[in-house]
N, C-alpha and C. Protein backbone atom coordinates (compact mmCIF):
# COMPACT_ATOMS: atom_id res chain seq x y z
N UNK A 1 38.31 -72.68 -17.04
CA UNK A 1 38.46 -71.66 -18.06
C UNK A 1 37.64 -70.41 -17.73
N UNK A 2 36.47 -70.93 -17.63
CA UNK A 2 35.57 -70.01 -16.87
C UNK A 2 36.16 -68.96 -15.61
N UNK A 3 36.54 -69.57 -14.68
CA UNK A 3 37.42 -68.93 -13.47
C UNK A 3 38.64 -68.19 -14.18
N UNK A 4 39.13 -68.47 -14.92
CA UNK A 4 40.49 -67.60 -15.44
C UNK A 4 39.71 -66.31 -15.83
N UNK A 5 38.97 -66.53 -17.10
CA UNK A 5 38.25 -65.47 -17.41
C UNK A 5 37.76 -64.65 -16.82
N UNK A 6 37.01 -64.48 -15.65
CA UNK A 6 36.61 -63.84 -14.66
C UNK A 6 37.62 -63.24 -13.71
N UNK A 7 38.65 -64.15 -13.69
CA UNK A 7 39.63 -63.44 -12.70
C UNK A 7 40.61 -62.42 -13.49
N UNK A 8 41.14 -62.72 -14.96
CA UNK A 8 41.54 -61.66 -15.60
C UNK A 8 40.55 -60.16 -15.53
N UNK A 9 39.28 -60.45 -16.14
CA UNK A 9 38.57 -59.51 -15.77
C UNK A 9 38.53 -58.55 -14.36
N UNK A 10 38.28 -59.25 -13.42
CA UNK A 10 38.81 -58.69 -11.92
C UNK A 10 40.22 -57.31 -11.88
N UNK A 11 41.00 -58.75 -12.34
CA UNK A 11 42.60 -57.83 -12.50
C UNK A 11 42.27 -56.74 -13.32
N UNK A 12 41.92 -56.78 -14.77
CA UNK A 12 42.06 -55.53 -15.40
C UNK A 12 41.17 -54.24 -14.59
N UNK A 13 39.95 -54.53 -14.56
CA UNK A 13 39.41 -53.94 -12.95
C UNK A 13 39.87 -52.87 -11.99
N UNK A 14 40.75 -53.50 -11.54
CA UNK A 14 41.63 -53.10 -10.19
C UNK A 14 42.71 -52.40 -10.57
N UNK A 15 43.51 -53.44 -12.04
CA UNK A 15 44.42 -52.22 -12.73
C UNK A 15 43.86 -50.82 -12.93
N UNK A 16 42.87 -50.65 -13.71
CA UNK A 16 42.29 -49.85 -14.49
C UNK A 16 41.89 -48.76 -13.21
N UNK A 17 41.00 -49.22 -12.24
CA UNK A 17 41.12 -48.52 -11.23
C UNK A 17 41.86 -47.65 -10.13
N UNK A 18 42.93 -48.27 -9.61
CA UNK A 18 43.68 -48.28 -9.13
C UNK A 18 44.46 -46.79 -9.27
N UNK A 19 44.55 -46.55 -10.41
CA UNK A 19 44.99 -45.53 -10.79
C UNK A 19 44.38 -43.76 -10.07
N UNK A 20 43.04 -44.32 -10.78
CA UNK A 20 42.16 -42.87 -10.40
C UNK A 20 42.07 -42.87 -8.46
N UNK A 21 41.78 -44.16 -7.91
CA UNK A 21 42.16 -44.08 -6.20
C UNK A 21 43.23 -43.21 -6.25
N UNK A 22 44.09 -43.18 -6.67
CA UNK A 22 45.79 -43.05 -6.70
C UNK A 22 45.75 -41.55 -6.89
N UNK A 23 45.36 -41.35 -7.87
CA UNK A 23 45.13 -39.75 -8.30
C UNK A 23 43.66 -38.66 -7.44
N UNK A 24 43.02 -39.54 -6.94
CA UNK A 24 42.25 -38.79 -6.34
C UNK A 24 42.82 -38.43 -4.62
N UNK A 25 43.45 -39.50 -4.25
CA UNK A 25 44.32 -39.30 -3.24
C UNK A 25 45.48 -38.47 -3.47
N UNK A 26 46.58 -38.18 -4.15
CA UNK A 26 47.27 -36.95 -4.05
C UNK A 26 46.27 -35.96 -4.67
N UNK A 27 45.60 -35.69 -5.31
CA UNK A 27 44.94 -34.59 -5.32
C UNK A 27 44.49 -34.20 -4.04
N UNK A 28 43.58 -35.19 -3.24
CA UNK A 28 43.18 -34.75 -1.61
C UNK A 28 44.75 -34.09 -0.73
N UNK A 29 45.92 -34.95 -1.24
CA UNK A 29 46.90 -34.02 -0.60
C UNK A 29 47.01 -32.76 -0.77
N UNK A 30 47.41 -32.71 -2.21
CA UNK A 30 47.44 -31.10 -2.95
C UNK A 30 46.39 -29.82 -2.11
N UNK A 31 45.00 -30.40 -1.94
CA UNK A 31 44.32 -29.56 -1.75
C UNK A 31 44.74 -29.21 -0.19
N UNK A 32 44.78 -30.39 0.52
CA UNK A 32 44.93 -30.22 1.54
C UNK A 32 46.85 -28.89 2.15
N UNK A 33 47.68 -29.24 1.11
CA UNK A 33 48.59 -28.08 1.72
C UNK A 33 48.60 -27.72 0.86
N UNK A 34 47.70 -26.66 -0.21
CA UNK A 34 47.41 -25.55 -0.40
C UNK A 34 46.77 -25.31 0.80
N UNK A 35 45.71 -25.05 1.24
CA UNK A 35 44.64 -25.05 1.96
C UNK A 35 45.59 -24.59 3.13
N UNK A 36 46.05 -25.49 4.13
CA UNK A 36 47.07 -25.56 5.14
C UNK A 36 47.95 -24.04 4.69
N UNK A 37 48.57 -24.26 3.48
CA UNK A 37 49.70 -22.64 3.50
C UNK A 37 48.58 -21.66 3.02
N UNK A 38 47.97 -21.54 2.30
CA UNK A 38 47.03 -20.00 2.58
C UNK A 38 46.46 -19.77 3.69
N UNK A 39 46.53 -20.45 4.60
CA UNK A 39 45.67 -20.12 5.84
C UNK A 39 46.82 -20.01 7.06
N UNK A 40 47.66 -20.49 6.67
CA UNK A 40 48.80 -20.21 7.42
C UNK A 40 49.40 -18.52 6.68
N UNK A 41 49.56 -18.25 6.19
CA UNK A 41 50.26 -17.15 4.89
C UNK A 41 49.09 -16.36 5.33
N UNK A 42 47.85 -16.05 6.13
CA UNK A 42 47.51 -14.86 6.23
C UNK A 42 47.39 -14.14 7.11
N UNK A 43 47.22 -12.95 7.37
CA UNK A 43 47.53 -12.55 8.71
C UNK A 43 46.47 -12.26 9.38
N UNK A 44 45.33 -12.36 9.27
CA UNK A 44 44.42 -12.62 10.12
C UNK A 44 43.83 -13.91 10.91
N UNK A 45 43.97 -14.91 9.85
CA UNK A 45 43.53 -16.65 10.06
C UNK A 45 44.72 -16.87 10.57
N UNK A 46 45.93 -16.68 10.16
CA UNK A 46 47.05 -17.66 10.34
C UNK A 46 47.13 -19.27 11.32
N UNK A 47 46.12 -19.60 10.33
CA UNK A 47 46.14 -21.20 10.72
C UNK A 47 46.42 -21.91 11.59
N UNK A 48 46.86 -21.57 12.60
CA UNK A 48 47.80 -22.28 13.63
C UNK A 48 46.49 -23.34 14.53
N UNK A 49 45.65 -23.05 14.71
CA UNK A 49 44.40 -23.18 15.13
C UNK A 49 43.38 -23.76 14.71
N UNK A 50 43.77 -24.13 13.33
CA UNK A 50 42.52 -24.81 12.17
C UNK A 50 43.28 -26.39 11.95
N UNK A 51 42.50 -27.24 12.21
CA UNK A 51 42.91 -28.53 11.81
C UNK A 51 42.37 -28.44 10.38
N UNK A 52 42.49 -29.19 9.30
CA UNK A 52 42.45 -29.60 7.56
C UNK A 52 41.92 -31.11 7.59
N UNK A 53 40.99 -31.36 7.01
CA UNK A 53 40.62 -32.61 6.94
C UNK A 53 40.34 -32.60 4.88
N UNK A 54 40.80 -33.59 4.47
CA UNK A 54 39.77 -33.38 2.99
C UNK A 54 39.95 -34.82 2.73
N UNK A 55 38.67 -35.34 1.95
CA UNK A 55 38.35 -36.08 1.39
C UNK A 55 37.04 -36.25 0.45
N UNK A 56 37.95 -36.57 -1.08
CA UNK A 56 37.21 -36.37 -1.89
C UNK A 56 36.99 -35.06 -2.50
N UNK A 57 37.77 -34.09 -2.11
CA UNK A 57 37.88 -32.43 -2.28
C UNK A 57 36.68 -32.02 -1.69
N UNK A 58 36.31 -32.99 -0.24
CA UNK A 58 35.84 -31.65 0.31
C UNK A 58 36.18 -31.68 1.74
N UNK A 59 36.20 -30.28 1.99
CA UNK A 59 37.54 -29.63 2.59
C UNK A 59 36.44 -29.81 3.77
N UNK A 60 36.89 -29.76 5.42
CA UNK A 60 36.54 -29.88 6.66
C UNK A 60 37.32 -29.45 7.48
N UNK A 61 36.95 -27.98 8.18
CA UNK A 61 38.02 -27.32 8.41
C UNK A 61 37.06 -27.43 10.63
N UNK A 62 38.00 -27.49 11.36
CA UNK A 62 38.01 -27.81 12.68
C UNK A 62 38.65 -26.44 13.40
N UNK A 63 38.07 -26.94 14.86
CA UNK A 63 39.16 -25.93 15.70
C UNK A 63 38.61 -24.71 16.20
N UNK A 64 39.10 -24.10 16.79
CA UNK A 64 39.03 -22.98 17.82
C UNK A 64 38.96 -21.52 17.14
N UNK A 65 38.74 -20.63 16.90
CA UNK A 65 39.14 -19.25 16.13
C UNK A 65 38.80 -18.08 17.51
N UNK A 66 39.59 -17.00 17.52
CA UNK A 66 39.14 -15.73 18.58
C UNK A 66 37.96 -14.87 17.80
N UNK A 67 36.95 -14.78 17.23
CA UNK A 67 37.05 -13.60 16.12
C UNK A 67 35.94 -14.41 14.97
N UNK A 68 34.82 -14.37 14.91
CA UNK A 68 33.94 -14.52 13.55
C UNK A 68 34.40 -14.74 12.63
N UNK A 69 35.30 -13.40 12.33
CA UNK A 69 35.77 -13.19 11.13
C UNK A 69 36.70 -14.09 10.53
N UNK A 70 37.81 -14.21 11.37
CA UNK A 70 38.56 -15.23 11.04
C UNK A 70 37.80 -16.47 10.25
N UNK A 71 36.70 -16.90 11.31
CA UNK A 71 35.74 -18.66 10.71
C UNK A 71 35.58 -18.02 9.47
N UNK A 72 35.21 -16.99 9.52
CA UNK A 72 34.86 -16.56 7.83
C UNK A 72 35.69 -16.28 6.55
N UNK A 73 36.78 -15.84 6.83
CA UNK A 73 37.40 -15.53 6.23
C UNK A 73 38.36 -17.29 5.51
N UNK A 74 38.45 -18.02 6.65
CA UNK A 74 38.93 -19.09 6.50
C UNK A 74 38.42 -19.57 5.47
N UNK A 75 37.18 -19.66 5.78
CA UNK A 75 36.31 -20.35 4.97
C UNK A 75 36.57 -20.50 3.29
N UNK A 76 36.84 -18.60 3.21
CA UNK A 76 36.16 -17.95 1.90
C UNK A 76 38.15 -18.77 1.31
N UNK A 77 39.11 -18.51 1.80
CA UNK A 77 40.20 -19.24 1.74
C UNK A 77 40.39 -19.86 1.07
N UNK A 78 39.64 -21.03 1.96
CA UNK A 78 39.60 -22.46 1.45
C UNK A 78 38.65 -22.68 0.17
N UNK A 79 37.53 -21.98 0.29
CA UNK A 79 36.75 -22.20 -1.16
C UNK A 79 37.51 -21.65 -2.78
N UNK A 80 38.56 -20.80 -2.11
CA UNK A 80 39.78 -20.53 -3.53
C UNK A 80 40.31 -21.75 -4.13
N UNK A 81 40.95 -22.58 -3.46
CA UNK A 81 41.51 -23.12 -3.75
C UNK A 81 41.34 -24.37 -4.70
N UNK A 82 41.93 -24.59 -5.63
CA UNK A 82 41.44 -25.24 -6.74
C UNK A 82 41.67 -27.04 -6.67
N UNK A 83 40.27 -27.19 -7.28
CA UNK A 83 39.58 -28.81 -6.65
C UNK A 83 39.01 -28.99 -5.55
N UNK A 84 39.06 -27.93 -4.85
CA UNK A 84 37.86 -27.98 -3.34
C UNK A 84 37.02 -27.78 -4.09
N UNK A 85 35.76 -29.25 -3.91
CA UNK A 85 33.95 -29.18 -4.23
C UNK A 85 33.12 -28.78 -3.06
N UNK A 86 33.82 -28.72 -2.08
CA UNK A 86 32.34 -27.85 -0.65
C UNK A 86 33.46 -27.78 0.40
N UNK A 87 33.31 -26.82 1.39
CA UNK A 87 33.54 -26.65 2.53
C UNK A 87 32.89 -26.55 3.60
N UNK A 88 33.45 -27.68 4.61
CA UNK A 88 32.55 -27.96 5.91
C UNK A 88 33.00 -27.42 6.64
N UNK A 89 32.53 -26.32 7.40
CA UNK A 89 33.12 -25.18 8.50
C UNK A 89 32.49 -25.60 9.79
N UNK A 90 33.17 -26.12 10.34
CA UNK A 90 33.13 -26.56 11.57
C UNK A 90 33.76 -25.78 12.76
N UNK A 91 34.55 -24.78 12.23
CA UNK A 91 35.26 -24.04 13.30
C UNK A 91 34.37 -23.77 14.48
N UNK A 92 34.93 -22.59 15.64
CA UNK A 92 34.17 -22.40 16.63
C UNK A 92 35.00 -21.22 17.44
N UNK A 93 34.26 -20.33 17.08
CA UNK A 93 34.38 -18.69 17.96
C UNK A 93 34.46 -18.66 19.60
N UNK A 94 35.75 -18.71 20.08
CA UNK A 94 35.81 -19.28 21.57
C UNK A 94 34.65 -17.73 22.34
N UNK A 95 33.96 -18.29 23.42
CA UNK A 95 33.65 -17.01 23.75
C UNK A 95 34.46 -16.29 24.81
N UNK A 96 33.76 -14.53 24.44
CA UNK A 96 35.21 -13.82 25.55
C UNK A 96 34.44 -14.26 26.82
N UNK A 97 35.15 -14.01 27.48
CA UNK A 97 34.87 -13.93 28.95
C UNK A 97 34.77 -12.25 29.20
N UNK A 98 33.57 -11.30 29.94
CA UNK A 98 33.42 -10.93 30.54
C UNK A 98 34.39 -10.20 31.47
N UNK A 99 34.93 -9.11 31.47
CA UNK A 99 36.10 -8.32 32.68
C UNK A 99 35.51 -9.33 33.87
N UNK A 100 36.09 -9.28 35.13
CA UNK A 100 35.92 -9.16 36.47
C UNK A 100 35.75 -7.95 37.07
N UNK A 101 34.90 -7.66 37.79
CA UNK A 101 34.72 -6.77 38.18
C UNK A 101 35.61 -6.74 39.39
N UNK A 102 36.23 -5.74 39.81
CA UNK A 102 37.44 -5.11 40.82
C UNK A 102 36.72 -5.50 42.34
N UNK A 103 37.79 -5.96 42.83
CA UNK A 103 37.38 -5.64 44.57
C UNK A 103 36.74 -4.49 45.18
């Protein structure tokens, strides 16, 4: 009797839970392609170059950029967007290379 009791308990549990996993995961989608189309949709970042990571609404943005500005601008982007709690900017400003100097 004992064991039933406890295991109903369990179940309601997992029911009861289950849900908010559920909802906190498409929300991590949501954020994630918003995030993905404003950064694609602008014409300086245009995304092509930024990997999207989120979990838990917070956003972890990867990858290569030509340009400071861009990492920055990305950034400021992604902190629009609604249900992002922090952004981890991980990007990385390739460096130029230097002309060659002529024969």
């Amino acid at each position: 009797m004992r064991a039933l009791a406890v295991s109903l308990m369990l179940t309601a549990l997992l029911v009861v839970g289950l849900p908010t996993a559920a909802a906190q995961g498409s929300s991590d989608d949501r954020i994630y392609d918003q995030v993905r189309l404003r950064l694609a949709a602008d014409r300086d970042v245009k995304g092509g170059a930024i990997q999207v990571e989120v979990h838990d609404g917070v956003v972890t943005l990867t990858g290569t950029l030509k340009e400071e500005k861009q990492k920055i601008k990305a950034e400021r982007i992604t902190r629009k967007v609604k249900g992002v709690k922090k952004v981890v900017n991980q990007l990385q400003v390739e460096l130029k290379q230097p002309p060659r100097p002529g024969p």
